[in-house]
Protein backbone atom coordinates (compact mmCIF):
# COMPACT_ATOMS: atom_id res chain seq x y z
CA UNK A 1 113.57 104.41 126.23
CA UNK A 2 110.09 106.01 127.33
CA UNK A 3 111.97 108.25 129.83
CA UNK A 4 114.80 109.37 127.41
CA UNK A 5 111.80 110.18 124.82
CA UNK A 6 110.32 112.45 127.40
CA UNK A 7 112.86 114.06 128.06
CA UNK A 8 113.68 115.27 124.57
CA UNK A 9 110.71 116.85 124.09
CA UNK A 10 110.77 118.57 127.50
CA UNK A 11 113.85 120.23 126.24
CA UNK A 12 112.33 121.71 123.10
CA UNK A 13 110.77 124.60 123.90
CA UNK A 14 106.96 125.04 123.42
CA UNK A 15 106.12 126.67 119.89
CA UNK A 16 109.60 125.64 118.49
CA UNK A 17 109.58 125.67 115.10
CA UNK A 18 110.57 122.29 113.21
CA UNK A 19 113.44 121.99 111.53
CA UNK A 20 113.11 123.12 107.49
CA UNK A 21 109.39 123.49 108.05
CA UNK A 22 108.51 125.52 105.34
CA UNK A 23 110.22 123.09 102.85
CA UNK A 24 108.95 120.33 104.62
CA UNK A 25 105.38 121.84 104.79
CA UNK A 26 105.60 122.30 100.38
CA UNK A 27 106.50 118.68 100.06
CA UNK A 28 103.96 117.60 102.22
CA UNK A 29 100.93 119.82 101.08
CA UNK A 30 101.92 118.53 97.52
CA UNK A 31 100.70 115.32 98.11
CA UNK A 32 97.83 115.90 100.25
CA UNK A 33 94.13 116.42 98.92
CA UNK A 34 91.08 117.37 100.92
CA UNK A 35 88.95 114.40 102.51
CA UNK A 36 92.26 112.17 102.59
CA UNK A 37 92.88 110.22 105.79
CA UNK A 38 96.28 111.39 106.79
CA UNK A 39 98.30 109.49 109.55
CA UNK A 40 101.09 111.86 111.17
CA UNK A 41 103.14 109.13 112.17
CA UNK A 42 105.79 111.15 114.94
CA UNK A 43 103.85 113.80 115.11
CA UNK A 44 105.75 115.57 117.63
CA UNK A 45 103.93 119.09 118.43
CA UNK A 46 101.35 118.77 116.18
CA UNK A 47 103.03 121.64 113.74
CA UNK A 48 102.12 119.30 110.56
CA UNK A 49 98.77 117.72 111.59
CA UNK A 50 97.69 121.45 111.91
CA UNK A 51 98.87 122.22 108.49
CA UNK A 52 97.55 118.95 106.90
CA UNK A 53 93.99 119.90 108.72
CA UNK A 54 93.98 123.53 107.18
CA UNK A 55 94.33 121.64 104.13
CA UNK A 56 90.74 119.73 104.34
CA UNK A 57 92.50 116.67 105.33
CA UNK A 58 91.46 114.23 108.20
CA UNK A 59 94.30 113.86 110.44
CA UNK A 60 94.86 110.96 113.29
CA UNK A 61 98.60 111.96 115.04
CA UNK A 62 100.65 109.62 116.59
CA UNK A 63 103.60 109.70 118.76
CA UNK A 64 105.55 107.79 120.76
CA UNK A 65 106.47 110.62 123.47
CA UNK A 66 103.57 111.81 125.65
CA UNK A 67 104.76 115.21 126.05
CA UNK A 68 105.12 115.38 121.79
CA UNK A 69 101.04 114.43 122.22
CA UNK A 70 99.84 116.70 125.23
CA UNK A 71 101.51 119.69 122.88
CA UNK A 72 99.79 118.11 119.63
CA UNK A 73 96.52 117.94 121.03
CA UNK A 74 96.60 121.40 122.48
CA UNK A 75 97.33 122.92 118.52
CA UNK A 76 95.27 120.70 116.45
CA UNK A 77 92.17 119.91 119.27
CA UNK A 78 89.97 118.05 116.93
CA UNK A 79 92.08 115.50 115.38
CA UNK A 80 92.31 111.92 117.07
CA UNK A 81 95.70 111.78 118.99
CA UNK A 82 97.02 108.17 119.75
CA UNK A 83 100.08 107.15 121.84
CA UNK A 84 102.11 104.64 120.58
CA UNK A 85 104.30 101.74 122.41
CA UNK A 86 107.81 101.94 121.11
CA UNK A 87 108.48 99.05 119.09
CA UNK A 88 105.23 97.45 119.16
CA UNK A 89 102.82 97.82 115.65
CA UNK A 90 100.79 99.82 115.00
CA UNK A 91 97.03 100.34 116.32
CA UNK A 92 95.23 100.71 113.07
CA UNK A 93 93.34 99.08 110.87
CA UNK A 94 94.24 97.86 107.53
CA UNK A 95 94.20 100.05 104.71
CA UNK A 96 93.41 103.42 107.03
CA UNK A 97 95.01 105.52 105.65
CA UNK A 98 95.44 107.65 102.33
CA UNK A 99 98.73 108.83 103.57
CA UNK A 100 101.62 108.75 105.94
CA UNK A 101 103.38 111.49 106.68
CA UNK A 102 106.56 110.29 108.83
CA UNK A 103 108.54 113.82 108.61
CA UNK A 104 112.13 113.52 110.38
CA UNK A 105 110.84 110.47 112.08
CA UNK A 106 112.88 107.03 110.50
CA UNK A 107 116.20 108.41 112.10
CA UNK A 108 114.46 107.98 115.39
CA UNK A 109 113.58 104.52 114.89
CA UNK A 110 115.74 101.35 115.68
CA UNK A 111 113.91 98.64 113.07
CA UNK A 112 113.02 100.98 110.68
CA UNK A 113 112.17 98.05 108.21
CA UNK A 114 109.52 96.77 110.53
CA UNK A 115 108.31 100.09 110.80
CA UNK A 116 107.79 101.25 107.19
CA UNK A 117 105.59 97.43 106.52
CA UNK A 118 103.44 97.86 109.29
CA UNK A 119 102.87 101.75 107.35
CA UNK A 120 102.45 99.63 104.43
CA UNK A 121 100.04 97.37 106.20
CA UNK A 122 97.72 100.84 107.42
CA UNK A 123 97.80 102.61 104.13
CA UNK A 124 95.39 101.90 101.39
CA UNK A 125 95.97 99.79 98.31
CA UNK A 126 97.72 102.80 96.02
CA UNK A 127 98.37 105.13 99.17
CA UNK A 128 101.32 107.17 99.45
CA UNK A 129 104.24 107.34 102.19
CA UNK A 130 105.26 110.77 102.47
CA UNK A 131 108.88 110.66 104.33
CA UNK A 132 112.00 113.05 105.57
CA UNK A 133 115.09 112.29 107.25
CA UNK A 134 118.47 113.81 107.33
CA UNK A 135 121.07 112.70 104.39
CA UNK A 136 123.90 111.44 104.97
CA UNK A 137 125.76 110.46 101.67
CA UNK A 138 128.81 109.64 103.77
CA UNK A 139 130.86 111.04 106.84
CA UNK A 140 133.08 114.25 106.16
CA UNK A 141 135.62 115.86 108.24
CA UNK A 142 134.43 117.88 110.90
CA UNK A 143 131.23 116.30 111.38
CA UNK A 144 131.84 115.38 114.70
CA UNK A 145 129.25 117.13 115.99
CA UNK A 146 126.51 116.33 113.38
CA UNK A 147 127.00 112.45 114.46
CA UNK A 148 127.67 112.92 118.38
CA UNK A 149 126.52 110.04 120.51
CA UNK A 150 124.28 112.15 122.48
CA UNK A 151 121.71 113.21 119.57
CA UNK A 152 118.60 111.51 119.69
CA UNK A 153 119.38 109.43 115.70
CA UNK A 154 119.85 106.13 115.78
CA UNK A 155 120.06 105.80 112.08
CA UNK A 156 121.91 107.65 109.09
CA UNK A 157 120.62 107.59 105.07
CA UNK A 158 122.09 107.67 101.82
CA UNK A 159 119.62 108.05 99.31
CA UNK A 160 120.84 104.28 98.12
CA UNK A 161 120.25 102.96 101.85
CA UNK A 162 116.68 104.59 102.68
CA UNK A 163 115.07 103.53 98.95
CA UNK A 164 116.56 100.14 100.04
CA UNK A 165 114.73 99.63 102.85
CA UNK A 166 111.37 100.98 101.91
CA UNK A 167 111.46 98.95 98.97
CA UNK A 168 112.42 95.91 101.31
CA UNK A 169 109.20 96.66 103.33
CA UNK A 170 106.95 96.25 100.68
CA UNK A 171 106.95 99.43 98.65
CA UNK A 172 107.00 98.74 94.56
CA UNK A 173 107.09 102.67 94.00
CA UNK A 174 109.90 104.67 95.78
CA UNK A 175 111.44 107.74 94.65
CA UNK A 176 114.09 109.38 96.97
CA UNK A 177 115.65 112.33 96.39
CA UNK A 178 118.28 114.80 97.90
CA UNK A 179 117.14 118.21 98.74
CA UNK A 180 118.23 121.99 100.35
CA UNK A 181 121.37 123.26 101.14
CA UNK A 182 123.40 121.93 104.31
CA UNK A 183 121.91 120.39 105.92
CA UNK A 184 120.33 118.55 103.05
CA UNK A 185 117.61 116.42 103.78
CA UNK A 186 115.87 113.09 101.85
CA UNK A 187 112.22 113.27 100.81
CA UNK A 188 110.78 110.24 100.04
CA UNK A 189 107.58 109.11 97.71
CA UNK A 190 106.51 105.51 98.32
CA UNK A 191 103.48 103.65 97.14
């Protein structure tokens, strides 16, 4: 799995920009105050540690592709940058973290479940997921493409299915809700 994460990000071109960023970047500022510890869990380039930074905010990125990290660390040079094993959990303490921001990142994940306790495990008592992913409130004709075997998802949300499972990994609080115009995306609020 390493190999096949390297080599997505060696296909996206350096300084790409992310996918809805700007609407992304709103949701995520909005719940991010200066001093907070923010984890960017999936970093990728580094494009949202570097705005959660400008922001006051003290940013550890993480990533499970080392390419995603050599381009993170290169754009946002003074926060702590920390490869992760696939599948393993991860290497933080408890209560870490203020926030996680996990932006287009559950998609990518195959036990998204065990995922989203151990974030529950690393944030604070009262701290806040921030999440994206894709929505998918159910297949449509001619959407061939959008679910092609090749992508790089291994998972598909309804807003029913993704509150579902961060509430099953230990989340009292979750609000989930359908945004944009096709695509639409999910942003999630978990504490």
């Amino acid at each position: 799995m390493d190999n096949w994460r390297e080599d997505v990000w060696r296909s996206v071109p350096e300084g790409a920009a992310p996918e809805r960023f700007a609407a992304r970047r709103a949701f995520l500022l909005g719940q991010v105050a200066p001093g907070d510890r923010v984890l960017d869990l999936g970093c990728g380039d580094g494009a949202f540690a570097a705005v959660t930074a400008g922001a006051g905010a003290i940013v550890t990125m993480a990533d499970v592709a080392r390419e995603a990290l050599r381009r993170a660390r290169e754009r946002v040079p003074g926060a702590e940058a920390v490869a992760l094993d696939e599948g393993a959990g991860l290497p933080f303490a408890e209560d870490a973290f203020d926030l996680v921001w996990a932006g287009e990142v559950l998609e990518h994940v195959a036990d998204v479940v065990g995922l989203l306790a151990d974030v529950r495990r690393v944030l604070r008592w009262g701290g806040t997921l921030v999440a994206t992913t894709p929505w998918h409130p159910r297949v449509i004709a001619g959407t061939d493409r959008h679910f092609d075997p090749r992508a790089d998802h291994l998972r598909f949300f309804s807003a029913r299915t993704l509150r579902g499972i961060v509430a099953d990994a230990g989340f009292a609080e979750v609000d989930v809700r359908a945004t944009g115009v096709r695509p639409r995306a999910l942003h999630v609020l978990a504490r």
